[in-house]
C-alpha atoms as a PDB file:
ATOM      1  CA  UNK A   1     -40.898  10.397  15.207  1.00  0.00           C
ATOM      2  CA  UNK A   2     -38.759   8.547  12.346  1.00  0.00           C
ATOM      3  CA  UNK A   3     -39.878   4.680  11.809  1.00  0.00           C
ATOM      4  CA  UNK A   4     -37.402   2.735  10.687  1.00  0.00           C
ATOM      5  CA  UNK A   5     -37.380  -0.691   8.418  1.00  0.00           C
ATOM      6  CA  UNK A   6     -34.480  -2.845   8.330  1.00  0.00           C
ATOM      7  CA  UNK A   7     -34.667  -4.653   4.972  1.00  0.00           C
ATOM      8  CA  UNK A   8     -32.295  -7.677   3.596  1.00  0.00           C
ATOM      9  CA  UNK A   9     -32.522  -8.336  -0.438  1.00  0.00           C
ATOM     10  CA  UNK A  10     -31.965 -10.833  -1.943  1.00  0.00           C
ATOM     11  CA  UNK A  11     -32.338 -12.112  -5.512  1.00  0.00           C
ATOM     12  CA  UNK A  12     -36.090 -12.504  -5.633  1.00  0.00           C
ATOM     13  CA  UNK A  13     -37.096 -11.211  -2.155  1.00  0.00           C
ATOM     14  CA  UNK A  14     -37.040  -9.411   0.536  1.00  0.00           C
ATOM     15  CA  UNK A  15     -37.114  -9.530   4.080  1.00  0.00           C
ATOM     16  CA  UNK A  16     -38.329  -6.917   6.522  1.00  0.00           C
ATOM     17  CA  UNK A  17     -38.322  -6.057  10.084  1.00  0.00           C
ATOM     18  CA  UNK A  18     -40.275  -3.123  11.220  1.00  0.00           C
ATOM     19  CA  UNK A  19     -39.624  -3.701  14.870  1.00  0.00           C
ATOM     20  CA  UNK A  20     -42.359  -5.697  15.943  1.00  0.00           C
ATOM     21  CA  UNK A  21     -42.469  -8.566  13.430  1.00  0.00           C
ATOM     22  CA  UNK A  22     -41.194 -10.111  10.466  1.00  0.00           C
ATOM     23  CA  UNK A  23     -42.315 -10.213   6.852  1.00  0.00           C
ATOM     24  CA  UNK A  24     -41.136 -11.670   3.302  1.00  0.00           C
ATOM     25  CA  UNK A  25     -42.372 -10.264   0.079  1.00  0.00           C
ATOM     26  CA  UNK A  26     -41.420 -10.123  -3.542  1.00  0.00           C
ATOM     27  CA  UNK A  27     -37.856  -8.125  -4.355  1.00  0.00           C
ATOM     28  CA  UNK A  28     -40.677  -6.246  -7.271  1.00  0.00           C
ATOM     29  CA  UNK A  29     -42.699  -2.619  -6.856  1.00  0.00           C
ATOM     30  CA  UNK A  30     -45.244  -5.600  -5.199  1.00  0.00           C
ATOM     31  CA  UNK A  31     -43.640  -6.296  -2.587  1.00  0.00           C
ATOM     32  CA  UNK A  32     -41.959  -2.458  -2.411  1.00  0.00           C
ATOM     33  CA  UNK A  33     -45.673  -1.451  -1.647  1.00  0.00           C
ATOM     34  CA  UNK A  34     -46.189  -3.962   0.406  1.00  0.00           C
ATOM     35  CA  UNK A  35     -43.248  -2.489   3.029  1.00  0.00           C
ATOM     36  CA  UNK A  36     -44.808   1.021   2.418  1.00  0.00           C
ATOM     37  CA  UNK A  37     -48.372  -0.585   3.751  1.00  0.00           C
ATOM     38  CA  UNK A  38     -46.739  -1.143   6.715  1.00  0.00           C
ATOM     39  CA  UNK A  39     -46.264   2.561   8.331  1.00  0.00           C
ATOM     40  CA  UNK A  40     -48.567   5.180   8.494  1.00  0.00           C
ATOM     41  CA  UNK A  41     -46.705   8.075   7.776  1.00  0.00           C
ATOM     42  CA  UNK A  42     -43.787   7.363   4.451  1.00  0.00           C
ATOM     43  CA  UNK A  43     -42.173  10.444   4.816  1.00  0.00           C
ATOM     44  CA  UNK A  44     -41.578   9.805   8.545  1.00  0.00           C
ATOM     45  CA  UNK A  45     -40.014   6.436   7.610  1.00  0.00           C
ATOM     46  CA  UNK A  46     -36.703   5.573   7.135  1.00  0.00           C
ATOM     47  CA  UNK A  47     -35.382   2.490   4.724  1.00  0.00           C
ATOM     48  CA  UNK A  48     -31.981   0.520   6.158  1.00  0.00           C
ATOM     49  CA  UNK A  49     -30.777  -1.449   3.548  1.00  0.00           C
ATOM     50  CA  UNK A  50     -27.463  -2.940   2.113  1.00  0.00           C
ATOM     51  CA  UNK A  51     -26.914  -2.127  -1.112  1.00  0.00           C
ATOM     52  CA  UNK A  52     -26.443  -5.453  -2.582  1.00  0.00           C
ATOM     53  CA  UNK A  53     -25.757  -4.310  -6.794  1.00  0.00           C
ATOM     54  CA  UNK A  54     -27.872  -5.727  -9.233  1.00  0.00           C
ATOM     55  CA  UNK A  55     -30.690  -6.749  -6.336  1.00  0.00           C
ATOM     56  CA  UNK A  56     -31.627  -3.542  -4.750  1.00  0.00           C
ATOM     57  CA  UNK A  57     -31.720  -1.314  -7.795  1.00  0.00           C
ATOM     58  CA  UNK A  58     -35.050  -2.035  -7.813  1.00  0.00           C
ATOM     59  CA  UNK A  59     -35.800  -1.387  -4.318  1.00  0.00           C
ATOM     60  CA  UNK A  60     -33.491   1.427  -4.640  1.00  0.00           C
ATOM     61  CA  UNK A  61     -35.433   3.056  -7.780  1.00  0.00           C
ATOM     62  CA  UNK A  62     -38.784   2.878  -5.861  1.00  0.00           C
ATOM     63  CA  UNK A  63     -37.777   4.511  -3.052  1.00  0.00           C
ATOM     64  CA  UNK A  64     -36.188   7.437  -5.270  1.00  0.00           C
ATOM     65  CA  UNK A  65     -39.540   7.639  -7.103  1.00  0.00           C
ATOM     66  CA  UNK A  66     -41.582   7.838  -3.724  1.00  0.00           C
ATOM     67  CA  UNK A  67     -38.956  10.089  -1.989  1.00  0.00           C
ATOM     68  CA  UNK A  68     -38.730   7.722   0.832  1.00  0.00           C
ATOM     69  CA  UNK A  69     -35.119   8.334   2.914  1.00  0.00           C
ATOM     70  CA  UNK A  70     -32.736   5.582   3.020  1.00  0.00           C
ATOM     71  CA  UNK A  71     -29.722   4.265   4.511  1.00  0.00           C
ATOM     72  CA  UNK A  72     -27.383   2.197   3.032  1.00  0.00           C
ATOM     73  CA  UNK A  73     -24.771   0.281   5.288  1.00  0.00           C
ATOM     74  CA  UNK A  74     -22.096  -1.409   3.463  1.00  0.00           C
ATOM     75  CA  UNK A  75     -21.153  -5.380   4.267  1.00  0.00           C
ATOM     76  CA  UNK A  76     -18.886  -5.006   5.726  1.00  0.00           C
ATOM     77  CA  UNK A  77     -20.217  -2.481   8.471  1.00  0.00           C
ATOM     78  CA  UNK A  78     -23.178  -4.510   8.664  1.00  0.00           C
ATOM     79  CA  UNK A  79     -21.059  -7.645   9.558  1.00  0.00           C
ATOM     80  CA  UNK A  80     -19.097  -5.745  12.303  1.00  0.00           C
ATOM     81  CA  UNK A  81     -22.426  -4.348  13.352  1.00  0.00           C
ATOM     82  CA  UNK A  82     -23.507  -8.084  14.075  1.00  0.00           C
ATOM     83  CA  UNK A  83     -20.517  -9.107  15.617  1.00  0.00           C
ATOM     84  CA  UNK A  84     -20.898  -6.057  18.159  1.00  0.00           C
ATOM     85  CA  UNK A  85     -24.414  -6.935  19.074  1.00  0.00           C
ATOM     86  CA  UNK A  86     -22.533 -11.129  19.288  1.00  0.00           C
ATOM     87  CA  UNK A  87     -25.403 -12.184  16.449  1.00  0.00           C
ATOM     88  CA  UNK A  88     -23.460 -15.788  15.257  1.00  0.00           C
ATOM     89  CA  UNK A  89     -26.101 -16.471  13.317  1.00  0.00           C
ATOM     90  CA  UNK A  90     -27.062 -15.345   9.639  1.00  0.00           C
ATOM     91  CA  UNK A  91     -30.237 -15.620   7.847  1.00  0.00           C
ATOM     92  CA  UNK A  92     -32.173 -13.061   6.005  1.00  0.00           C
ATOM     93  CA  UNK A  93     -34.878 -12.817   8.821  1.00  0.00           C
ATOM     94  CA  UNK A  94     -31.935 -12.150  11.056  1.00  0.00           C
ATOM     95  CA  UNK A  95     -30.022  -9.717   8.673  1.00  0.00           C
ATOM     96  CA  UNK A  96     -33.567  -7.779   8.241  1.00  0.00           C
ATOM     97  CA  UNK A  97     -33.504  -6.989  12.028  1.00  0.00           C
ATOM     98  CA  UNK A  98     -29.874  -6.784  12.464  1.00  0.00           C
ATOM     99  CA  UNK A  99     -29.853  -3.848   9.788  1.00  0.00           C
ATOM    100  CA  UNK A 100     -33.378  -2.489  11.929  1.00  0.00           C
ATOM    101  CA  UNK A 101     -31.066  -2.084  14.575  1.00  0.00           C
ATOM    102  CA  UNK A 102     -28.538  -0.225  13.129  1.00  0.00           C
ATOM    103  CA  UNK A 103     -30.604   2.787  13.584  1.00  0.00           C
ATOM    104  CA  UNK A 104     -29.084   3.540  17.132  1.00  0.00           C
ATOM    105  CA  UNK A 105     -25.892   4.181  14.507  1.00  0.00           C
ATOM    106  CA  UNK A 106     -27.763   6.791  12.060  1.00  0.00           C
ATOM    107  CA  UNK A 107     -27.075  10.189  12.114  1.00  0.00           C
ATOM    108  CA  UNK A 108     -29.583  12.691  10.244  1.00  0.00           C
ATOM    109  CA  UNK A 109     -27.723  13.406   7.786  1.00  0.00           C
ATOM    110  CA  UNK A 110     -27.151   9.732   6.853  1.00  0.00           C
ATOM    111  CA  UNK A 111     -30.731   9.104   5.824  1.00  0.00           C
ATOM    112  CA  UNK A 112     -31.321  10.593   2.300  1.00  0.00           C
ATOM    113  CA  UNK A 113     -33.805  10.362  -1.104  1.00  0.00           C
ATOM    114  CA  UNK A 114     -31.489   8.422  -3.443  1.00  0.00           C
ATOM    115  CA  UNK A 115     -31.233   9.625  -6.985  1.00  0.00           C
ATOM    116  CA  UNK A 116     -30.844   7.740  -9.789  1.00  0.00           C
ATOM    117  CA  UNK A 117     -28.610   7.793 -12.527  1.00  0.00           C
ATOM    118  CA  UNK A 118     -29.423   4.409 -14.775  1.00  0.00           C
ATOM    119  CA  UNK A 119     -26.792   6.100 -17.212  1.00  0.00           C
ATOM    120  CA  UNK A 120     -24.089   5.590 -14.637  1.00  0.00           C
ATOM    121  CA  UNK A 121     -25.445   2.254 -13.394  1.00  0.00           C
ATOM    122  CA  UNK A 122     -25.183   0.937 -17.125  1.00  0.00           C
ATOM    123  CA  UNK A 123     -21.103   2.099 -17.128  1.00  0.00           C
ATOM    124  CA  UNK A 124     -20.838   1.018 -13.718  1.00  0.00           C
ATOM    125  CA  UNK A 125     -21.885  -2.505 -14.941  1.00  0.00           C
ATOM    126  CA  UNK A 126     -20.084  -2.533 -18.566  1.00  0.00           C
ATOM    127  CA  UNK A 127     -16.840  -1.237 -16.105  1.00  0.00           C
ATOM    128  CA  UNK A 128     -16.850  -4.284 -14.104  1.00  0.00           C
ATOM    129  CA  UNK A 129     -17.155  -6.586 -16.813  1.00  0.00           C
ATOM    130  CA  UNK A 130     -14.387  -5.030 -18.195  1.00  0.00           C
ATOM    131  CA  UNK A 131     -12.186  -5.445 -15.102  1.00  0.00           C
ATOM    132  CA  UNK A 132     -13.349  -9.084 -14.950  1.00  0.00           C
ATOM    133  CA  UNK A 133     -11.943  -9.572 -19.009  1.00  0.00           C
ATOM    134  CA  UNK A 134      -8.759  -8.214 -17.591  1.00  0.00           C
ATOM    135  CA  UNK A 135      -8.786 -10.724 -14.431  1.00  0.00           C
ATOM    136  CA  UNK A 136      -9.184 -13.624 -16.523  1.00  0.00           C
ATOM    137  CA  UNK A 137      -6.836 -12.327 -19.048  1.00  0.00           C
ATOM    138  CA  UNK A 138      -4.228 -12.364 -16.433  1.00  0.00           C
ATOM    139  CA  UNK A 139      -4.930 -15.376 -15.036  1.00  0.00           C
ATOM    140  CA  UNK A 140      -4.023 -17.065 -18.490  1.00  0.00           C
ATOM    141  CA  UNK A 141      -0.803 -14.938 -18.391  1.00  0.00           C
ATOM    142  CA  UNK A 142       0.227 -16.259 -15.098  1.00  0.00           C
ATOM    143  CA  UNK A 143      -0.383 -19.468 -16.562  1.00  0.00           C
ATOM    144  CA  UNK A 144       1.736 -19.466 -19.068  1.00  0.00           C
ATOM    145  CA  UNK A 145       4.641 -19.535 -16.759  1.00  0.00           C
ATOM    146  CA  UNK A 146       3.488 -23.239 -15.437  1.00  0.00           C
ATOM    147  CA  UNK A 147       3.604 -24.529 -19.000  1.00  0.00           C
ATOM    148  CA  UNK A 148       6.609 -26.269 -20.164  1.00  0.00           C
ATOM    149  CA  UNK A 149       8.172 -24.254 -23.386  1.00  0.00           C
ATOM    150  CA  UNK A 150       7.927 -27.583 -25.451  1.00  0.00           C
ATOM    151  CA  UNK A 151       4.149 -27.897 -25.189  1.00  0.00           C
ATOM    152  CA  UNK A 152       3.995 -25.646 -27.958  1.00  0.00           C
ATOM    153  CA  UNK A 153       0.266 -26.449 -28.643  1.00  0.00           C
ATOM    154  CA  UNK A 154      -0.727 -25.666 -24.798  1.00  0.00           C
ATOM    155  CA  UNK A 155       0.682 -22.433 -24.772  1.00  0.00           C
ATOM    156  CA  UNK A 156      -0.373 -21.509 -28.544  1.00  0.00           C
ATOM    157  CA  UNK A 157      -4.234 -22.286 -26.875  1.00  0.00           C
ATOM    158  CA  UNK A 158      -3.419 -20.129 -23.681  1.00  0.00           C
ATOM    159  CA  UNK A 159      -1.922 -17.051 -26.608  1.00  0.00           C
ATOM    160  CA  UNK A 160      -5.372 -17.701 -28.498  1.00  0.00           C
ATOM    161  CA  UNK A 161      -7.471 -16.894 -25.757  1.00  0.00           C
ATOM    162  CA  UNK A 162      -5.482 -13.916 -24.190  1.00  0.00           C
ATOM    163  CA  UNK A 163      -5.199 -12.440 -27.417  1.00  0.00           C
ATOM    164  CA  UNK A 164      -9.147 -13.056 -27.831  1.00  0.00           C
ATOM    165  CA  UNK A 165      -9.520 -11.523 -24.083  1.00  0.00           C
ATOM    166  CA  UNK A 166      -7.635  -8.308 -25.037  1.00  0.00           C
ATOM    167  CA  UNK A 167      -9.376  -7.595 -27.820  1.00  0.00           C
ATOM    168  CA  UNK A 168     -13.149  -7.925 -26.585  1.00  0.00           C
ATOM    169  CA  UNK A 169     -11.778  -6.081 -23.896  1.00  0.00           C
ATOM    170  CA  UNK A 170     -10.695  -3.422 -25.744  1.00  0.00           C
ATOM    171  CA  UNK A 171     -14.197  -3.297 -28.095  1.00  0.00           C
ATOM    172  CA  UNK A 172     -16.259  -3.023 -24.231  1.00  0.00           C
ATOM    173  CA  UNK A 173     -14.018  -0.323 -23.319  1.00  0.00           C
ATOM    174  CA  UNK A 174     -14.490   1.751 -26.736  1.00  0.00           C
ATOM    175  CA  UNK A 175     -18.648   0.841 -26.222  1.00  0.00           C
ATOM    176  CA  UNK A 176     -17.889   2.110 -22.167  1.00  0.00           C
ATOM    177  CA  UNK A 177     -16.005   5.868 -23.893  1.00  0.00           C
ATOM    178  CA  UNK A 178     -19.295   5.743 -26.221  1.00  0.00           C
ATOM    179  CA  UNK A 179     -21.465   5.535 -23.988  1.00  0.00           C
ATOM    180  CA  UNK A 180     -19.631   7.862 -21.603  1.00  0.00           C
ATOM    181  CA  UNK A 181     -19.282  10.737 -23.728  1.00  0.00           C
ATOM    182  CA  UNK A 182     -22.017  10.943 -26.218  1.00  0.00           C
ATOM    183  CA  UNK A 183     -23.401  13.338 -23.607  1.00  0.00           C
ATOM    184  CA  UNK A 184     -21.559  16.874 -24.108  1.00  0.00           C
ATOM    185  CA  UNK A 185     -22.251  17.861 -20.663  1.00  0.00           C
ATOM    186  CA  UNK A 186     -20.300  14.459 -18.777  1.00  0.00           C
ATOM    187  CA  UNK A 187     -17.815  14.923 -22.257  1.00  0.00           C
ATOM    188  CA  UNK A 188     -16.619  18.262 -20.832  1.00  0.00           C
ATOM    189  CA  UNK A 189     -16.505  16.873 -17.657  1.00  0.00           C
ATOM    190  CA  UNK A 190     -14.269  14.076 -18.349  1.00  0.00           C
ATOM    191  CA  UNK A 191     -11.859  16.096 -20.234  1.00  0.00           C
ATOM    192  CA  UNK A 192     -11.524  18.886 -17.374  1.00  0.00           C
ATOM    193  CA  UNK A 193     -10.074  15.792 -15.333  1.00  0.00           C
ATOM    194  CA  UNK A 194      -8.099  14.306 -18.317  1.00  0.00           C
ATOM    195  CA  UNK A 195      -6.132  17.951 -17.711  1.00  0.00           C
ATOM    196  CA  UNK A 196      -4.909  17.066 -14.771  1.00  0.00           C
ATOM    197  CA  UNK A 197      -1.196  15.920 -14.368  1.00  0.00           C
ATOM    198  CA  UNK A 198      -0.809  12.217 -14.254  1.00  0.00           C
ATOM    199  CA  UNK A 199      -4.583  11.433 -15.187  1.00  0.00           C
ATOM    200  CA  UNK A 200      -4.976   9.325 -18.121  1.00  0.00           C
ATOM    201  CA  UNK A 201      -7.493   8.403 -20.499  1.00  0.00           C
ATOM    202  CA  UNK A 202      -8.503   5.224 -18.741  1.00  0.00           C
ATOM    203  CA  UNK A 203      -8.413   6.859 -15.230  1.00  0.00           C
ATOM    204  CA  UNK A 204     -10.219   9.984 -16.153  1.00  0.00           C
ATOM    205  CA  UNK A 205     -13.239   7.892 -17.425  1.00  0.00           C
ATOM    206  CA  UNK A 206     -13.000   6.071 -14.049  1.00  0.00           C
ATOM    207  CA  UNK A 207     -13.517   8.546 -12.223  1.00  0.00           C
ATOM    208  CA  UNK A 208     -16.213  10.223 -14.519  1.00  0.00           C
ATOM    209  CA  UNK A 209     -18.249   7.298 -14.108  1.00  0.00           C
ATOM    210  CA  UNK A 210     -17.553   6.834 -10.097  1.00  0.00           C
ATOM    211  CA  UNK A 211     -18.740  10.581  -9.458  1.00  0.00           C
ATOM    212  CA  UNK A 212     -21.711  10.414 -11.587  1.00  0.00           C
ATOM    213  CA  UNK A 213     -22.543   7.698  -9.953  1.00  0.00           C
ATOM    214  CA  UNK A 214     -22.792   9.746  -6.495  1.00  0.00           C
ATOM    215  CA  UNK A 215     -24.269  12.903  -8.004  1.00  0.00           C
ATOM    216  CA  UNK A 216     -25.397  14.591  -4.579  1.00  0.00           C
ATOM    217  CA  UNK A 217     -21.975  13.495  -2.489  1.00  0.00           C
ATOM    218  CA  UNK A 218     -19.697  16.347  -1.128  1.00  0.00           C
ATOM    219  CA  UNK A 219     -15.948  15.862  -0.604  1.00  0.00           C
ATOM    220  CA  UNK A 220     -15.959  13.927   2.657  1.00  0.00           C
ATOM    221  CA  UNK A 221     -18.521  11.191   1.357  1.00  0.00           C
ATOM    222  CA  UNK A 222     -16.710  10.742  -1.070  1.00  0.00           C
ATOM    223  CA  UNK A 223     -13.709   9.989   0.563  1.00  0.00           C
ATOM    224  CA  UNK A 224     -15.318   7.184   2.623  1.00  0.00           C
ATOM    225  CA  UNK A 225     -17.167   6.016  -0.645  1.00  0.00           C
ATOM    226  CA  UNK A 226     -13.821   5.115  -1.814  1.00  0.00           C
ATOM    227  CA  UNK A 227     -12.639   3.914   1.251  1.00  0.00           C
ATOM    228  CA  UNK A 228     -10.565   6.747   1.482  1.00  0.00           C
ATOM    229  CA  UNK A 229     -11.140   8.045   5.437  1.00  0.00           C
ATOM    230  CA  UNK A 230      -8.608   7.529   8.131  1.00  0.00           C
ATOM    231  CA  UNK A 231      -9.768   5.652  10.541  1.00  0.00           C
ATOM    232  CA  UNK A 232      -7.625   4.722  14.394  1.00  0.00           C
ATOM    233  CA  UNK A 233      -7.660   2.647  16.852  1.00  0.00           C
ATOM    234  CA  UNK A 234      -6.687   3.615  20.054  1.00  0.00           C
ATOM    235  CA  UNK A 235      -7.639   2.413  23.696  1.00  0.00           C
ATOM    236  CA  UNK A 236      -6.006   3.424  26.888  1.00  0.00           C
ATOM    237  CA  UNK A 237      -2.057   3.933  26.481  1.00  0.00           C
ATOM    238  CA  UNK A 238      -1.883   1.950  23.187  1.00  0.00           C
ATOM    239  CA  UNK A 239      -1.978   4.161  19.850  1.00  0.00           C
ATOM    240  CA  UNK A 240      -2.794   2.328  16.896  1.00  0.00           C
ATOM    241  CA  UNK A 241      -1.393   3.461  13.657  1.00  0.00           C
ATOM    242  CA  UNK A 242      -3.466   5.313  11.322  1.00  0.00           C
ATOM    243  CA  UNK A 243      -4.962   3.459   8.381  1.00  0.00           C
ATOM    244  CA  UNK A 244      -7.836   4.078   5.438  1.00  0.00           C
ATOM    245  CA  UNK A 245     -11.492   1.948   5.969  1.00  0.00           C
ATOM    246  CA  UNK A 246     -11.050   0.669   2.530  1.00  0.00           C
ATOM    247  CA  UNK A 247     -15.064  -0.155   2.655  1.00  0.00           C
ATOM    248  CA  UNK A 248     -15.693   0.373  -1.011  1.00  0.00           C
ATOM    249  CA  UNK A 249     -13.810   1.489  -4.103  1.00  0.00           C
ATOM    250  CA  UNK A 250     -11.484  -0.917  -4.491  1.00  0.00           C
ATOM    251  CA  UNK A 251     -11.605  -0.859  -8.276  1.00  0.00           C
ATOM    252  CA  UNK A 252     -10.371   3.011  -8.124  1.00  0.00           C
ATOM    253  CA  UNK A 253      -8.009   2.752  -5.267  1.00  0.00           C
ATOM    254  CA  UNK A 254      -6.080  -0.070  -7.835  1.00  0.00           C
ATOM    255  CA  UNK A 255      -6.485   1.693 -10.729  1.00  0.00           C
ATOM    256  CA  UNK A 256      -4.922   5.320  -9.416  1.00  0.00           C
ATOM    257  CA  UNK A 257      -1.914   3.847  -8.068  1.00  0.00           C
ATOM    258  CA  UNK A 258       0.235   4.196 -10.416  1.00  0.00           C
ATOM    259  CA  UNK A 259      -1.522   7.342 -11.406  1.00  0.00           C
ATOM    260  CA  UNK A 260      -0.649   8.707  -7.840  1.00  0.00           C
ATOM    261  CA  UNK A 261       2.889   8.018  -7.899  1.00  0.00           C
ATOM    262  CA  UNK A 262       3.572   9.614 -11.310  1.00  0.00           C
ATOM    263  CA  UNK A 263       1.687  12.642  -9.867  1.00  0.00           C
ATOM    264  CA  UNK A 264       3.995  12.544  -6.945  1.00  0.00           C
ATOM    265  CA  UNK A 265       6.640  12.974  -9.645  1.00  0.00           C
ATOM    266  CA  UNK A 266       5.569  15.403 -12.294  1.00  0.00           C
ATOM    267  CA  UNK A 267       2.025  17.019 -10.957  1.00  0.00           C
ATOM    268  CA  UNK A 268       3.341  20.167  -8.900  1.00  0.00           C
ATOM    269  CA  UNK A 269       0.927  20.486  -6.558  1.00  0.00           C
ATOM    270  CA  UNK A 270       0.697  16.811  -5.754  1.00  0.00           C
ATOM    271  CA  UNK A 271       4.628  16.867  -5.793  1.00  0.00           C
ATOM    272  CA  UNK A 272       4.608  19.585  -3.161  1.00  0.00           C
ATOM    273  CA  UNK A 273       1.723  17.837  -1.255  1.00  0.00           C
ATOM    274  CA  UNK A 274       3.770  14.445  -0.956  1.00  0.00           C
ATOM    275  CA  UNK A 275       7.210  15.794   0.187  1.00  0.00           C
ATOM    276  CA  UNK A 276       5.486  17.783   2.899  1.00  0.00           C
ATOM    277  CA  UNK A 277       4.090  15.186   4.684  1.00  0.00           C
ATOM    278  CA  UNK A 278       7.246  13.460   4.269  1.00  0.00           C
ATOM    279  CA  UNK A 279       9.196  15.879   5.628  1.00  0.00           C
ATOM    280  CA  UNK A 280       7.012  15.532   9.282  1.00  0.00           C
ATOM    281  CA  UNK A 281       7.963  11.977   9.406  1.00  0.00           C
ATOM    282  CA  UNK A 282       4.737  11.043   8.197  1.00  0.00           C
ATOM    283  CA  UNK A 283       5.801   7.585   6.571  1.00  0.00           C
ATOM    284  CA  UNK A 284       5.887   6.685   2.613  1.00  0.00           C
ATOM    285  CA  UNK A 285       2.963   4.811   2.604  1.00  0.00           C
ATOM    286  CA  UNK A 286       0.472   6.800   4.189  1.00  0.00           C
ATOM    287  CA  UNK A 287       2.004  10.049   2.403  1.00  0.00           C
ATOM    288  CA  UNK A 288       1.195   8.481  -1.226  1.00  0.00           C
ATOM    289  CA  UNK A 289      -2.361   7.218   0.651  1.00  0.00           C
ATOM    290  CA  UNK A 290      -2.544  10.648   1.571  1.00  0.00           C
ATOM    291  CA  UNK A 291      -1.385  11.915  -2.175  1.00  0.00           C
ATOM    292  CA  UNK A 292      -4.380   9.636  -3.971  1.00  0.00           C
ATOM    293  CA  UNK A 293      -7.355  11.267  -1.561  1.00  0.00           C
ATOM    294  CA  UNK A 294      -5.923  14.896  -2.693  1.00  0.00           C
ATOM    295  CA  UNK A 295      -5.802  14.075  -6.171  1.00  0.00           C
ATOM    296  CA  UNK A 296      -8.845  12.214  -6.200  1.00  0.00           C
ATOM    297  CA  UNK A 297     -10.561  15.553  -4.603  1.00  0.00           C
ATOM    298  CA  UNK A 298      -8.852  17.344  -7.320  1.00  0.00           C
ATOM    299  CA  UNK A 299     -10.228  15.540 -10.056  1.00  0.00           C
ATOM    300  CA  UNK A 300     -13.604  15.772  -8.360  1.00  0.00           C
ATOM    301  CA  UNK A 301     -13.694  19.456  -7.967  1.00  0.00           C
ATOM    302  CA  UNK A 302     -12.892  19.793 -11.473  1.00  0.00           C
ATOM    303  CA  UNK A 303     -15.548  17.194 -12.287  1.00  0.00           C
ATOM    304  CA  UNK A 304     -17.705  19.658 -10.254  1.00  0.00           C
ATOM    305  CA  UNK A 305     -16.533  22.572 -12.365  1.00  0.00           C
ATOM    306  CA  UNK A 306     -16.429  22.070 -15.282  1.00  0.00           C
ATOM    307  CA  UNK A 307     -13.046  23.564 -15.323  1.00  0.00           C
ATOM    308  CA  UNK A 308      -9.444  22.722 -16.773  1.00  0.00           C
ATOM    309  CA  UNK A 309      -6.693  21.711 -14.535  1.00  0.00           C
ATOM    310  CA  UNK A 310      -4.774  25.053 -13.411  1.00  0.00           C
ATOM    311  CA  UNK A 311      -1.022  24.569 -11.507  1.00  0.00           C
ATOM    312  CA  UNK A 312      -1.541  28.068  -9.690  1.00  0.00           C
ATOM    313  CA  UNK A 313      -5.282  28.629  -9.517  1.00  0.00           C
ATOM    314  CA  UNK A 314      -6.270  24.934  -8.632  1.00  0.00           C
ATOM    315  CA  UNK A 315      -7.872  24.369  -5.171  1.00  0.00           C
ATOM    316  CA  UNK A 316      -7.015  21.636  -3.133  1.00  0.00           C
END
């Protein structure tokens, strides 16, 4: 029988619910063995965590290196998981039993030994530095607009520091292509997907660095990692509309939009894709929706691969 641990991290601890009572030890390999003193059998027990960035690496890395089977619930489910059980209150003891519960929601395949892959965690974070260079860099930009044209020295300060922004952005995303492809194995990979119609430079290292990231996930998971799966709601006579969970991936999702409508234009197969769903009234917005899953599948079955882009061999 499977016992499961419901676990809430936070900076510098962590606090667990094992079903019977509550406990708070050390977010370190401490307090990691500390859990793992708690049940008799460790490969019969089951880790439910959120994975919470920076925080849980740790917790994650130990329970890689002990092959102990976890599940990670986003924040979003675990909030909507709350609400369902009508849990107003929120504290770390709480979330610890809150995520203890969610076991009456896991399915076997759900619970897995993560891997590791500190070479894609270190892009991961370099990535979203970058993007947060580029938020700030825009924010000045919008600025600009609120300045009056004769404060000259104003808006040579806000030109200072957005030229300053682009170019240390620029020198993190040459150290972020270093890093990427000084391995020849990930290089081929990335420039398999850079064959692909429509797929740039910058969106072809995206996406190298998102699928390394998930090294044992098959098509479907990673739809829903990118917040890609359809969900509905529908109850009784009323038929809700269909829509993507958008519970992760965000960052890829903005980044391939444009991508995805150039592909509808000049990548054949996407092209084709696009003005067939079209044609069965499916609506614009769900058909270039639609359009990004199928060329983000592409790009990861060439990632996969190894393989160039072909227009007539290609498998969607």
């Amino acid at each position: 029988m499977k016992k499961y641990i419901g676990i809430d991290v936070s900076k510098s601890s962590i606090d667990v619910y094992d079903g019977k009572q509550s406990y708070k030890f050390e977010n370190n390999e401490i307090g990691f063995e500390a859990v793992v003193f708690l049940v008799e059998a460790i490969k019969e027990t089951i880790f439910i965590f959120e994975p919470t960035g920076v925080y849980s690496y740790a917790l994650t890395e130990f329970c890689s290196k002990k092959e102990i089977a976890v599940v990670m619930v986003g924040p979003k489910e675990s909030r909507d998981f709350a609400r369902s059980l009508k849990v107003r209150s929120k504290t770390d003891k709480i979330d610890a039993k809150i995520l203890y519960k969610y076991q009456s929601h896991v399915e076997p395949e759900m619970a897995k030994v993560p891997k590791i892959n500190h070479h894609a965690i270190k892009i991961q974070e370099m990535l979203n530095i970058y993007e947060g260079i580029q938020a700030s860099k825009q924010r000045f930009k919008n600025q600009i607009e609120s300045v009056s044209k004769e404060n000259t020295d104003l808006l040579r300060t806000l030109n200072r520091i957005i030229k300053d922004l682009e170019l240390e952005a620029q020198k993190l995303f040459n150290k972020i292509e270093l890093l990427l492809l000084k391995n020849d194995e990930i290089k081929k990979k990335y420039d398999a997907i850079a064959t692909i119609p429509s797929i740039g430079q910058k969106s072809a290292l995206y996406l190298s660095a998102f699928f390394l990231k998930y090294p044992t996930a098959n098509a479907k998971e990673m739809t829903a990692l990118l917040g890609l799966d359809p969900v509905m709601k529908d109850s009784g006579t009323f038929k809700g509309k269909q829509r993507i969970s958008k519970q992760g991936g965000q960052q890829l999702r903005n980044l391939l939009y444009l991508p995805t409508l150039c592909a509808i234009q000049h990548n054949d197969r996407i092209k084709t894709f696009y003005n067939r769903l079209t044609s069965k009234a499916k609506t614009k917005k769900l058909a270039v929706i639609a359009s990004m899953r199928k060329l983000i599948l592409m790009a990861f079955s060439i990632f996969k691969s190894e393989e160039a882009y072909q227009p007539l061999l290609a498998k969607l």
